[in-house]
C-alpha atoms as a PDB file:
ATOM      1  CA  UNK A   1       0.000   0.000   0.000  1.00  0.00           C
ATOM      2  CA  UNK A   2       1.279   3.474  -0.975  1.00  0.00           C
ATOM      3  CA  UNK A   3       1.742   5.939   2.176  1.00  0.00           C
ATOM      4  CA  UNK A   4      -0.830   7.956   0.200  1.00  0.00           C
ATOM      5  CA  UNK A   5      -3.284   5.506   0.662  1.00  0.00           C
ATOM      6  CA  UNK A   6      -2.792   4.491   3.846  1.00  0.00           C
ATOM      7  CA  UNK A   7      -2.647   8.057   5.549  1.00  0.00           C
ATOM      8  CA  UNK A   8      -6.605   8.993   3.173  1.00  0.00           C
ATOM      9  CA  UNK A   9      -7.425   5.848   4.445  1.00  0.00           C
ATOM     10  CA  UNK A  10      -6.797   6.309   8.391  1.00  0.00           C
ATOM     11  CA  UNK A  11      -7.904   9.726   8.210  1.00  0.00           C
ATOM     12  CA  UNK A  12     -11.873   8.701   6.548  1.00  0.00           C
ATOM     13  CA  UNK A  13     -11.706   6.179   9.471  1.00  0.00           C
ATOM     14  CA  UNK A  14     -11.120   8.482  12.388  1.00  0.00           C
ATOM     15  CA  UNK A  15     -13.269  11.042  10.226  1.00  0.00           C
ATOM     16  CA  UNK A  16     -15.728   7.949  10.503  1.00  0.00           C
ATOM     17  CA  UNK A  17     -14.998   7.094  14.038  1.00  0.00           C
ATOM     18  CA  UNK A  18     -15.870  10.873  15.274  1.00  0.00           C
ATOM     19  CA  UNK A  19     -19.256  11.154  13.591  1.00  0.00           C
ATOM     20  CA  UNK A  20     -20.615   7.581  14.219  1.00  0.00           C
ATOM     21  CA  UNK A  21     -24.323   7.364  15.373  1.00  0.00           C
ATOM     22  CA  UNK A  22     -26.019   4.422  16.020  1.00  0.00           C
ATOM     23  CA  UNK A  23     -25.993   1.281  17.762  1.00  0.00           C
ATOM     24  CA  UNK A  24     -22.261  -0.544  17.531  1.00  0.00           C
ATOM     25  CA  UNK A  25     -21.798  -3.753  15.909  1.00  0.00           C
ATOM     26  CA  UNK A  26     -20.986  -6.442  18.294  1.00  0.00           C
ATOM     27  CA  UNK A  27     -21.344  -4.001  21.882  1.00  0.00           C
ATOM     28  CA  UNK A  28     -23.996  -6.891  23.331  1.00  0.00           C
ATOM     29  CA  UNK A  29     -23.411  -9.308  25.773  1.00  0.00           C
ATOM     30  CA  UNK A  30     -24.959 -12.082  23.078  1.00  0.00           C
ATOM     31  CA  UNK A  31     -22.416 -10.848  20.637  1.00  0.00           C
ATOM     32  CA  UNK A  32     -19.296  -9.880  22.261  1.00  0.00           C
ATOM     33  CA  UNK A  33     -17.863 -11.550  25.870  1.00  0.00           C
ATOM     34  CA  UNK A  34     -15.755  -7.927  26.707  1.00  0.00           C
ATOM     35  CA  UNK A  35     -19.258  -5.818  25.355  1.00  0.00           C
ATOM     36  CA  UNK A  36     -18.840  -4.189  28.645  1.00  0.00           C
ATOM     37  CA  UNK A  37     -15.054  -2.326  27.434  1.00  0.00           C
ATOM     38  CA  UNK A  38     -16.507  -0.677  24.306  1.00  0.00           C
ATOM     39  CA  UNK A  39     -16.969   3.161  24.765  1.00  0.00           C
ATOM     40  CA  UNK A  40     -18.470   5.000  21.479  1.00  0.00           C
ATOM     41  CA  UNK A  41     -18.149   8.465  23.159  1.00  0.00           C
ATOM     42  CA  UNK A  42     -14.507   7.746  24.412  1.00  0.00           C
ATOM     43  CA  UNK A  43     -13.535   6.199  20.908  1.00  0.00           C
ATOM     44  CA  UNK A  44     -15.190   9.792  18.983  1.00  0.00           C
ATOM     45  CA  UNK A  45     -13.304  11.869  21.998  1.00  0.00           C
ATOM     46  CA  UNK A  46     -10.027   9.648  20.712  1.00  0.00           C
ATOM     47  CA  UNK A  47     -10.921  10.109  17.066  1.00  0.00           C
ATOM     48  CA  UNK A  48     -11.500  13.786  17.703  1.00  0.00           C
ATOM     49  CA  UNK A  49      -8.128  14.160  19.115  1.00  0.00           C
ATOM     50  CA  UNK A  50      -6.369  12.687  16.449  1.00  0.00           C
ATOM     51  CA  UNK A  51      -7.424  13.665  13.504  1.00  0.00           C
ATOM     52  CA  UNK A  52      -5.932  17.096  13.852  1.00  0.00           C
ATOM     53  CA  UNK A  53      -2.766  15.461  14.276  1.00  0.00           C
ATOM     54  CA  UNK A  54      -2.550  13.057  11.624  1.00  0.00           C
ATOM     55  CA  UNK A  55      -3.867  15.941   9.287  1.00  0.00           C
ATOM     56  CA  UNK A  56      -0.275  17.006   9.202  1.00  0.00           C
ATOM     57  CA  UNK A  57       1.174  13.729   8.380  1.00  0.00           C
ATOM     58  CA  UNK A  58       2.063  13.466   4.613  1.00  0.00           C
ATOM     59  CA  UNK A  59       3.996  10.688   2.946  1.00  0.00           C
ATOM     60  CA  UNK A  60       7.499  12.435   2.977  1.00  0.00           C
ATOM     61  CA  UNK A  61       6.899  12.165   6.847  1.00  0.00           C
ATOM     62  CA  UNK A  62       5.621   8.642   6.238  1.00  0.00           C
ATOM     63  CA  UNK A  63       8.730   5.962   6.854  1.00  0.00           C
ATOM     64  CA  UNK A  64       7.852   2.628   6.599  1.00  0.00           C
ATOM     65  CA  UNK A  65      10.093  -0.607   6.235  1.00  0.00           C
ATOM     66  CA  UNK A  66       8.651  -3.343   4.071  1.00  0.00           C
ATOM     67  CA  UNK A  67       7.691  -6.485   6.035  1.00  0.00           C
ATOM     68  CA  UNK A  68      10.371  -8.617   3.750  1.00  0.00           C
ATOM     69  CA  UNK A  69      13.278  -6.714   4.627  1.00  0.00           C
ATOM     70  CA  UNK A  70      12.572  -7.442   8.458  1.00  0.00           C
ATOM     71  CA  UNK A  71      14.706 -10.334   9.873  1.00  0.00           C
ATOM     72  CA  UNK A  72      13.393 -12.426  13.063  1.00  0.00           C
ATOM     73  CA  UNK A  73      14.701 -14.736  15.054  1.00  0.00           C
ATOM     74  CA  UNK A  74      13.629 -18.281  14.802  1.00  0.00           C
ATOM     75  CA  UNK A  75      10.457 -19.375  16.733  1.00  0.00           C
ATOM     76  CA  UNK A  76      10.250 -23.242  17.887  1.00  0.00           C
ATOM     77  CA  UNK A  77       7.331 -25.152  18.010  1.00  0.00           C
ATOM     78  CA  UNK A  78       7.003 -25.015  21.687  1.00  0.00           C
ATOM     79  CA  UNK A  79       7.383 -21.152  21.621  1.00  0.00           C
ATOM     80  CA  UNK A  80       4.476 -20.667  19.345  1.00  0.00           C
ATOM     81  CA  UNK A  81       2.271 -23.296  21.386  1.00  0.00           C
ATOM     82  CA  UNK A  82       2.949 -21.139  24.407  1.00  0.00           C
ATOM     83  CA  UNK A  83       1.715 -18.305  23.125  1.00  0.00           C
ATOM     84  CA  UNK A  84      -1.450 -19.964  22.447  1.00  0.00           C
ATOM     85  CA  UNK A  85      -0.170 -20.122  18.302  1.00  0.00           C
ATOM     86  CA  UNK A  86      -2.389 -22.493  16.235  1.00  0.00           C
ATOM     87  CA  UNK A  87      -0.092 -24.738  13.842  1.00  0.00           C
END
């Protein structure tokens, strides 16, 4: 994804985020076990907030480093069962 992209599209979600009216997908007890931690008003404050900021951001300010260039260190079977990792 170009920088470009990815800074319109983070911007029409928090633009998204901040005027959202309605009932929120999922914020039941039938639908969701942690309904309880959702917060619409605290996620528009957030949104709010933010999208100031990030109006600034442009893609020269943008530095991203592509997922293949990142090295990690082998992970062992048991490792990745610990951490609850489906194989």
């Amino acid at each position: 994804m170009e920088p470009e992209v990815a800074i319109k599209l983070v911007n029409d979600m928090l633009a998204f985020i901040a005027s959202f009216e309605g009932d929120v997908p999922g914020a039941t007890e039938k639908e969701c076990g942690n309904f309880r931690e959702q917060d619409l008003e605290g996620a528009k404050a957030i949104a709010r907030k933010m999208i100031p900021v990030l109006k600034k951001l442009d893609a020269r300010r943008l530095r991203l480093r592509k997922i293949a260039n990142v090295r990690h260190a082998p992970v062992s079977k048991g490792t990745l069962q610990q951490r609850g990792t489906r194989l």
